[in-house]
PDB file of N, CA and C in Angstrom:
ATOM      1  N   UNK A   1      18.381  10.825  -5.377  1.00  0.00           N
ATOM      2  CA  UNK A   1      17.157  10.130  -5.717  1.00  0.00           C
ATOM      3  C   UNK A   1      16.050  11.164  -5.881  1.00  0.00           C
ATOM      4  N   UNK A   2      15.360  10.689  -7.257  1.00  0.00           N
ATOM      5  CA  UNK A   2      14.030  12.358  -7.277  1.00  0.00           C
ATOM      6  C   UNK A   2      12.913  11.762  -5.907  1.00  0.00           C
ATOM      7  N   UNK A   3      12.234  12.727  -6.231  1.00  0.00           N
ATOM      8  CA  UNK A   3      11.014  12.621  -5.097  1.00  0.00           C
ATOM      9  C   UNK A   3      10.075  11.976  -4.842  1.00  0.00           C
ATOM     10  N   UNK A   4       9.883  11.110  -6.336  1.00  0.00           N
ATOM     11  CA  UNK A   4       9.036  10.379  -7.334  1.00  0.00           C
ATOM     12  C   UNK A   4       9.652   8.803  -5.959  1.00  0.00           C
ATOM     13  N   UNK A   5      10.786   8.271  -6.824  1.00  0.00           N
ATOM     14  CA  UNK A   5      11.224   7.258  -6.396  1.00  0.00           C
ATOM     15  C   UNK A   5      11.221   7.266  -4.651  1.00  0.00           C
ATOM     16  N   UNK A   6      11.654   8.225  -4.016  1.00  0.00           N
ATOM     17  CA  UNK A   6      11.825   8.397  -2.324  1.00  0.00           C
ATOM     18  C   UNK A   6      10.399   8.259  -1.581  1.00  0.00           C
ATOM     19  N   UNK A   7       9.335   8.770  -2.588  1.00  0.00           N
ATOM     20  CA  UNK A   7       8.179   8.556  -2.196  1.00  0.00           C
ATOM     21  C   UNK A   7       7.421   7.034  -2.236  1.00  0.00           C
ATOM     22  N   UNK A   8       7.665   6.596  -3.049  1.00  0.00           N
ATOM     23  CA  UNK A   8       7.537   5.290  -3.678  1.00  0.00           C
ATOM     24  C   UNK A   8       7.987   4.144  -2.518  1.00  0.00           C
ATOM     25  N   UNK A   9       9.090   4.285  -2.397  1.00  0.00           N
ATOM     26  CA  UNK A   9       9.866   3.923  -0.971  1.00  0.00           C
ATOM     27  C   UNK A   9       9.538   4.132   0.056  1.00  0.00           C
ATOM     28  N   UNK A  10       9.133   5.080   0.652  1.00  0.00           N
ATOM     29  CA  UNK A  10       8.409   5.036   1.560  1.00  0.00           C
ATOM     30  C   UNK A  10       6.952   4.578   2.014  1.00  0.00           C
ATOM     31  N   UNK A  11       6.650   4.518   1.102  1.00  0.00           N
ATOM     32  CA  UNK A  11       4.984   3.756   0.908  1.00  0.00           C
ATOM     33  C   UNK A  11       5.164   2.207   1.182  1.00  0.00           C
ATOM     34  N   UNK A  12       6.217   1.953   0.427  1.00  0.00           N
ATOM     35  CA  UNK A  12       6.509   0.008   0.358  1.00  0.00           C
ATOM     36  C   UNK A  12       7.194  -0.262   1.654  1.00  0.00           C
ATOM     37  N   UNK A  13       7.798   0.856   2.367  1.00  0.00           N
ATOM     38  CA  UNK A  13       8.220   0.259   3.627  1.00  0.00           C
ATOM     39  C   UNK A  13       7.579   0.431   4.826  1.00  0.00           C
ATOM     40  N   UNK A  14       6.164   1.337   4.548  1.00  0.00           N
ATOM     41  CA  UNK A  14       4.852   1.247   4.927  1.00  0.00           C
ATOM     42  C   UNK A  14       4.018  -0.009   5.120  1.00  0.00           C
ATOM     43  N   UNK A  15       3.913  -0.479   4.352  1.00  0.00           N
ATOM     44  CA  UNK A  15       2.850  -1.711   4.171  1.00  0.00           C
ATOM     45  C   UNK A  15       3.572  -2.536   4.900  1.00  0.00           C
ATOM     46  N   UNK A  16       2.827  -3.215   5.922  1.00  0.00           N
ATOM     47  CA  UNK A  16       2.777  -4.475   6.693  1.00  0.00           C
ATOM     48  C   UNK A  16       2.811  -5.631   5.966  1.00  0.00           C
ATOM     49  N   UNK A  17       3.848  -6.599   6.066  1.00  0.00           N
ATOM     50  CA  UNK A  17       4.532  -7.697   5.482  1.00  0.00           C
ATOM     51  C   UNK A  17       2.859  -8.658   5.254  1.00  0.00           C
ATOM     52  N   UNK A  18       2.252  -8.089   6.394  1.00  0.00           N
ATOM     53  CA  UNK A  18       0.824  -9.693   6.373  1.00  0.00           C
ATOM     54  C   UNK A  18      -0.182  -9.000   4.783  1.00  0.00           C
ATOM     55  N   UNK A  19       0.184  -7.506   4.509  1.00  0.00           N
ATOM     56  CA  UNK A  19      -0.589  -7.001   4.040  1.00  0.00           C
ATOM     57  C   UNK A  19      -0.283  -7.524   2.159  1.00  0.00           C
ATOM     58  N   UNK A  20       0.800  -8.213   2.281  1.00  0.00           N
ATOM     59  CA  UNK A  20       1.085  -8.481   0.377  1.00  0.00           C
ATOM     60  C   UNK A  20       1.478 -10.300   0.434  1.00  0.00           C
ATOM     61  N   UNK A  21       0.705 -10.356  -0.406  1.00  0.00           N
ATOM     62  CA  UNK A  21       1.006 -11.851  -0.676  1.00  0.00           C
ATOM     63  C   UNK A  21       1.295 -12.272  -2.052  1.00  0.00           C
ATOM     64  N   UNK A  22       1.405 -11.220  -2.760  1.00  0.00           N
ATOM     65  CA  UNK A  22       2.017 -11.248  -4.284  1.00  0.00           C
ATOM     66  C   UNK A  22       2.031 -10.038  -5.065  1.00  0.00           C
ATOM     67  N   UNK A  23       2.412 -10.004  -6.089  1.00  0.00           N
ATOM     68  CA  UNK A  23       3.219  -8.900  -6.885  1.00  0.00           C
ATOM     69  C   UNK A  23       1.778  -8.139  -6.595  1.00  0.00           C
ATOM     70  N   UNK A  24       0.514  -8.428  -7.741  1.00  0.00           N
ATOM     71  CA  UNK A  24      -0.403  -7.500  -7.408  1.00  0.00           C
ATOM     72  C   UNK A  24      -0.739  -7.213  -6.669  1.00  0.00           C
ATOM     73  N   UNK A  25      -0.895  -7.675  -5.734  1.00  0.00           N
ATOM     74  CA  UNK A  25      -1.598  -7.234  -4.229  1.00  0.00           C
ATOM     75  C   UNK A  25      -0.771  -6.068  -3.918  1.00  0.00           C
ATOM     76  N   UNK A  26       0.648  -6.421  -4.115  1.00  0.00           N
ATOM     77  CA  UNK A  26       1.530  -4.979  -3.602  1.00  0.00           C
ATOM     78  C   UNK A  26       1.527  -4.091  -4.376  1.00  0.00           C
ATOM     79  N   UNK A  27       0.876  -4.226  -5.631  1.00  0.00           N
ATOM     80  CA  UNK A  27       0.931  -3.024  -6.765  1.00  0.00           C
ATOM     81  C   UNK A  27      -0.444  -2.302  -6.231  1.00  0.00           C
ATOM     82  N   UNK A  28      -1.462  -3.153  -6.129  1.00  0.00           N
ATOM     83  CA  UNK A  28      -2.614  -2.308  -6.180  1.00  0.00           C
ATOM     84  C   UNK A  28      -2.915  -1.506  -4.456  1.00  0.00           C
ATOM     85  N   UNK A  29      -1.391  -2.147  -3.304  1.00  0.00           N
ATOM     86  CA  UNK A  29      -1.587  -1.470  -2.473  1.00  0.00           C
ATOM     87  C   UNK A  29      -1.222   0.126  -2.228  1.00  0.00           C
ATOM     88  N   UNK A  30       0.136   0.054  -3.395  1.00  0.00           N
ATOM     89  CA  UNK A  30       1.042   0.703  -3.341  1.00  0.00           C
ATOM     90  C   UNK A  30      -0.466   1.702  -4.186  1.00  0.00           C
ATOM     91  N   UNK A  31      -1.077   1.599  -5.335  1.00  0.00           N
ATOM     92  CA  UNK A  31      -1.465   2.280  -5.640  1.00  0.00           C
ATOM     93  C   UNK A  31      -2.531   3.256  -5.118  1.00  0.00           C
ATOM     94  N   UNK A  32      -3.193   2.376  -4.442  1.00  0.00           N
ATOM     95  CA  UNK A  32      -4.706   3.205  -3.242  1.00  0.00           C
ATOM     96  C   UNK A  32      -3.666   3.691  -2.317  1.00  0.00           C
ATOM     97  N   UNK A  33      -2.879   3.903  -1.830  1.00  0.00           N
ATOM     98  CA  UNK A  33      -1.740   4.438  -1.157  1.00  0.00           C
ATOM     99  C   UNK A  33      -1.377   5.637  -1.554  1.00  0.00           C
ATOM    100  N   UNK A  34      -1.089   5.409  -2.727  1.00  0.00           N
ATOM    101  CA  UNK A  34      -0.585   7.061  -3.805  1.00  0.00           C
ATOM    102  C   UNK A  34      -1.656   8.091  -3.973  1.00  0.00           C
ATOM    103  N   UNK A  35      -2.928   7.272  -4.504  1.00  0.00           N
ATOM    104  CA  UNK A  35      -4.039   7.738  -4.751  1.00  0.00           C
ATOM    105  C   UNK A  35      -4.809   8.628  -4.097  1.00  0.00           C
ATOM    106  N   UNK A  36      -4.253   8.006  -2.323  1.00  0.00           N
ATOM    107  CA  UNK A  36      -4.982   8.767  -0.916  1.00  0.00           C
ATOM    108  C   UNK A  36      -3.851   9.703  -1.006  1.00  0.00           C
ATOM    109  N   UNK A  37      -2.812   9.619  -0.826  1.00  0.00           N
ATOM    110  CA  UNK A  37      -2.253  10.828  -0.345  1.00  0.00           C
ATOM    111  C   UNK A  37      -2.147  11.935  -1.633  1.00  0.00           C
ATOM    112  N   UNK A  38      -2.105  11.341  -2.148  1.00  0.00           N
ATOM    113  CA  UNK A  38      -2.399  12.499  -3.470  1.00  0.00           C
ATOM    114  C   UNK A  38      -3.628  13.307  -3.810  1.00  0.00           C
ATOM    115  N   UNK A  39      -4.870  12.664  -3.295  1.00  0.00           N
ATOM    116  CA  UNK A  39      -6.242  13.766  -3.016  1.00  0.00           C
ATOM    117  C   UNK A  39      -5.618  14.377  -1.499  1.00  0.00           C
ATOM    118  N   UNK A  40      -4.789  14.005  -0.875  1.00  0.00           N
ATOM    119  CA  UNK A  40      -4.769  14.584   0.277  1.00  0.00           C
ATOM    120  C   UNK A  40      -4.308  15.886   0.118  1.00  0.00           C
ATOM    121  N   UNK A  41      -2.560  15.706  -0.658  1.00  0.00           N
ATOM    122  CA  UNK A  41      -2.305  16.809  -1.292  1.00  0.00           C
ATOM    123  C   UNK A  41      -2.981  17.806  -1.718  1.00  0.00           C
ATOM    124  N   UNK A  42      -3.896  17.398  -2.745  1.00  0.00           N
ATOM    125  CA  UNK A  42      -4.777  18.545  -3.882  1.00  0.00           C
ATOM    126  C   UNK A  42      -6.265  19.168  -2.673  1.00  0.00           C
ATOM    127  N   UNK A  43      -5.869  18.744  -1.745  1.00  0.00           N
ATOM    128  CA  UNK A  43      -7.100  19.364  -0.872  1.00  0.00           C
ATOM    129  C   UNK A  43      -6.506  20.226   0.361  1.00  0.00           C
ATOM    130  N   UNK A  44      -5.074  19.814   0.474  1.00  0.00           N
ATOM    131  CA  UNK A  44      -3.938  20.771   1.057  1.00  0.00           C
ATOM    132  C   UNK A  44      -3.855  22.108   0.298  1.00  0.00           C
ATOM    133  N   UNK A  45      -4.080  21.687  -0.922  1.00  0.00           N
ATOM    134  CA  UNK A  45      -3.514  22.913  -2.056  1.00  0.00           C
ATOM    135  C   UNK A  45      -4.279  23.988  -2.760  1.00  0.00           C
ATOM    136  N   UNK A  46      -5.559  23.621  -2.109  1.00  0.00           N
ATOM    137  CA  UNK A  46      -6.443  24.110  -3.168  1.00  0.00           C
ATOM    138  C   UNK A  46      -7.042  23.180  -4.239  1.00  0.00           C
ATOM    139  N   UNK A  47      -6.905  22.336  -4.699  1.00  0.00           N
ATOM    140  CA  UNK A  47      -7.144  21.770  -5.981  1.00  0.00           C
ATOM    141  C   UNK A  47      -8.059  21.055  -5.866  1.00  0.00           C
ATOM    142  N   UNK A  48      -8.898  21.885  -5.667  1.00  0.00           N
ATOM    143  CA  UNK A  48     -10.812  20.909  -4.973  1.00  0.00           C
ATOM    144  C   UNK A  48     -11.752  21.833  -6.137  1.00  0.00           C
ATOM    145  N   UNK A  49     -13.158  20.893  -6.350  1.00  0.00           N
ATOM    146  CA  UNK A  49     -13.587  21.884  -6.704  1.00  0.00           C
ATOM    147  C   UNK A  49     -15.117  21.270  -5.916  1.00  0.00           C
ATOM    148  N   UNK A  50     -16.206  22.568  -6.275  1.00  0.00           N
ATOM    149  CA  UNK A  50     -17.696  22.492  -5.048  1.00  0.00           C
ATOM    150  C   UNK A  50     -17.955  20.932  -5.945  1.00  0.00           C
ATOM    151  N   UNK A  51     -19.211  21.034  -5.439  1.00  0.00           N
ATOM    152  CA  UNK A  51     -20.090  20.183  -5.623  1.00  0.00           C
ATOM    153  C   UNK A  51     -21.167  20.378  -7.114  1.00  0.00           C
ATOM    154  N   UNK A  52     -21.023  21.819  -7.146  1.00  0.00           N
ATOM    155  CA  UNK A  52     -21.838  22.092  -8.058  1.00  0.00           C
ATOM    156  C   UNK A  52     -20.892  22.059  -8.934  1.00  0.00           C
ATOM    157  N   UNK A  53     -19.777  23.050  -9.521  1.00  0.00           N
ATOM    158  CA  UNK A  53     -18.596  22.558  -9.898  1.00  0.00           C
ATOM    159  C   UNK A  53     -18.686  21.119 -11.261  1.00  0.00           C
ATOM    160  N   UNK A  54     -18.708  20.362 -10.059  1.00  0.00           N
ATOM    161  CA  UNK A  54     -18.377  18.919 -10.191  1.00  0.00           C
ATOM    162  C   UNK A  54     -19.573  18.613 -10.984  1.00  0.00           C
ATOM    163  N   UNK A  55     -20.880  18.659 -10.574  1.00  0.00           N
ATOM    164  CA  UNK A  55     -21.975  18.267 -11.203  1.00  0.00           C
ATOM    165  C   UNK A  55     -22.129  18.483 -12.855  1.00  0.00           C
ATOM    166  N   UNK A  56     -21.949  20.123 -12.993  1.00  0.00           N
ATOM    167  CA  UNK A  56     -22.202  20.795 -14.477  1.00  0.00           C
ATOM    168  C   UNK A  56     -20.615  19.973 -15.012  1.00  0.00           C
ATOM    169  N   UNK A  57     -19.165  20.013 -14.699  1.00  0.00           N
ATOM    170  CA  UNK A  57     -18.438  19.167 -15.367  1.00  0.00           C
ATOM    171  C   UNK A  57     -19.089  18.110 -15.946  1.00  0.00           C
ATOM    172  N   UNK A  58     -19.530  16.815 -14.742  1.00  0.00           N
ATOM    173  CA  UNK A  58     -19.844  16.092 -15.127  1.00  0.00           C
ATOM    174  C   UNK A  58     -21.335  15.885 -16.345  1.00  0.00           C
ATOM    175  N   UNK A  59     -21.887  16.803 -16.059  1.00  0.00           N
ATOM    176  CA  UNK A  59     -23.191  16.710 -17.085  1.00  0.00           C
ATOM    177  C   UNK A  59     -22.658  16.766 -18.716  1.00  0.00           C
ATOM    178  N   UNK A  60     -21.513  17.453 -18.792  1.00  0.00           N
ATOM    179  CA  UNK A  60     -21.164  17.719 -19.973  1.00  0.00           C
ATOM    180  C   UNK A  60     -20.762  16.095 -20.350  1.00  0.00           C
ATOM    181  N   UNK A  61     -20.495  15.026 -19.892  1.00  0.00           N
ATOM    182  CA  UNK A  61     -19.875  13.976 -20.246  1.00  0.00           C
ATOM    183  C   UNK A  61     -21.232  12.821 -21.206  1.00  0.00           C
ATOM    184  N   UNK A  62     -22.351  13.580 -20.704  1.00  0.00           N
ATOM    185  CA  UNK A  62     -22.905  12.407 -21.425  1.00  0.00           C
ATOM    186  C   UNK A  62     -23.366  12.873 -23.060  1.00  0.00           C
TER     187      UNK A  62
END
């Protein structure tokens, strides 16, 4: 099984049965789930950037 799917699995056998009461609910748990541990990752790793950084990126957007 890749790492993709094993991970996936482990998240859904995470969530508390009271916590899903239908398909979406378990999609969008599963997803803020992925979402956290995946900034968790990129801040394990390096893959942050400052504040200022972030600001001049973002200025370029408008």
């Amino acid at each position: 099984m890749n790492q993709i799917k094993s991970d996936l699995i482990k998240i859904i056998n995470e969530i508390p049965d009271e916590m899903v009461s239908s398909f979406d609910e378990l999609m969008d748990t599963i997803y803020v789930r992925y979402c956290a541990l995946k900034g968790i990752e990129d801040v394990e790793t390096g893959n942050v950037m400052t504040l200022e950084e972030l600001r001049k990126e973002v200025s370029t957007w408008k």
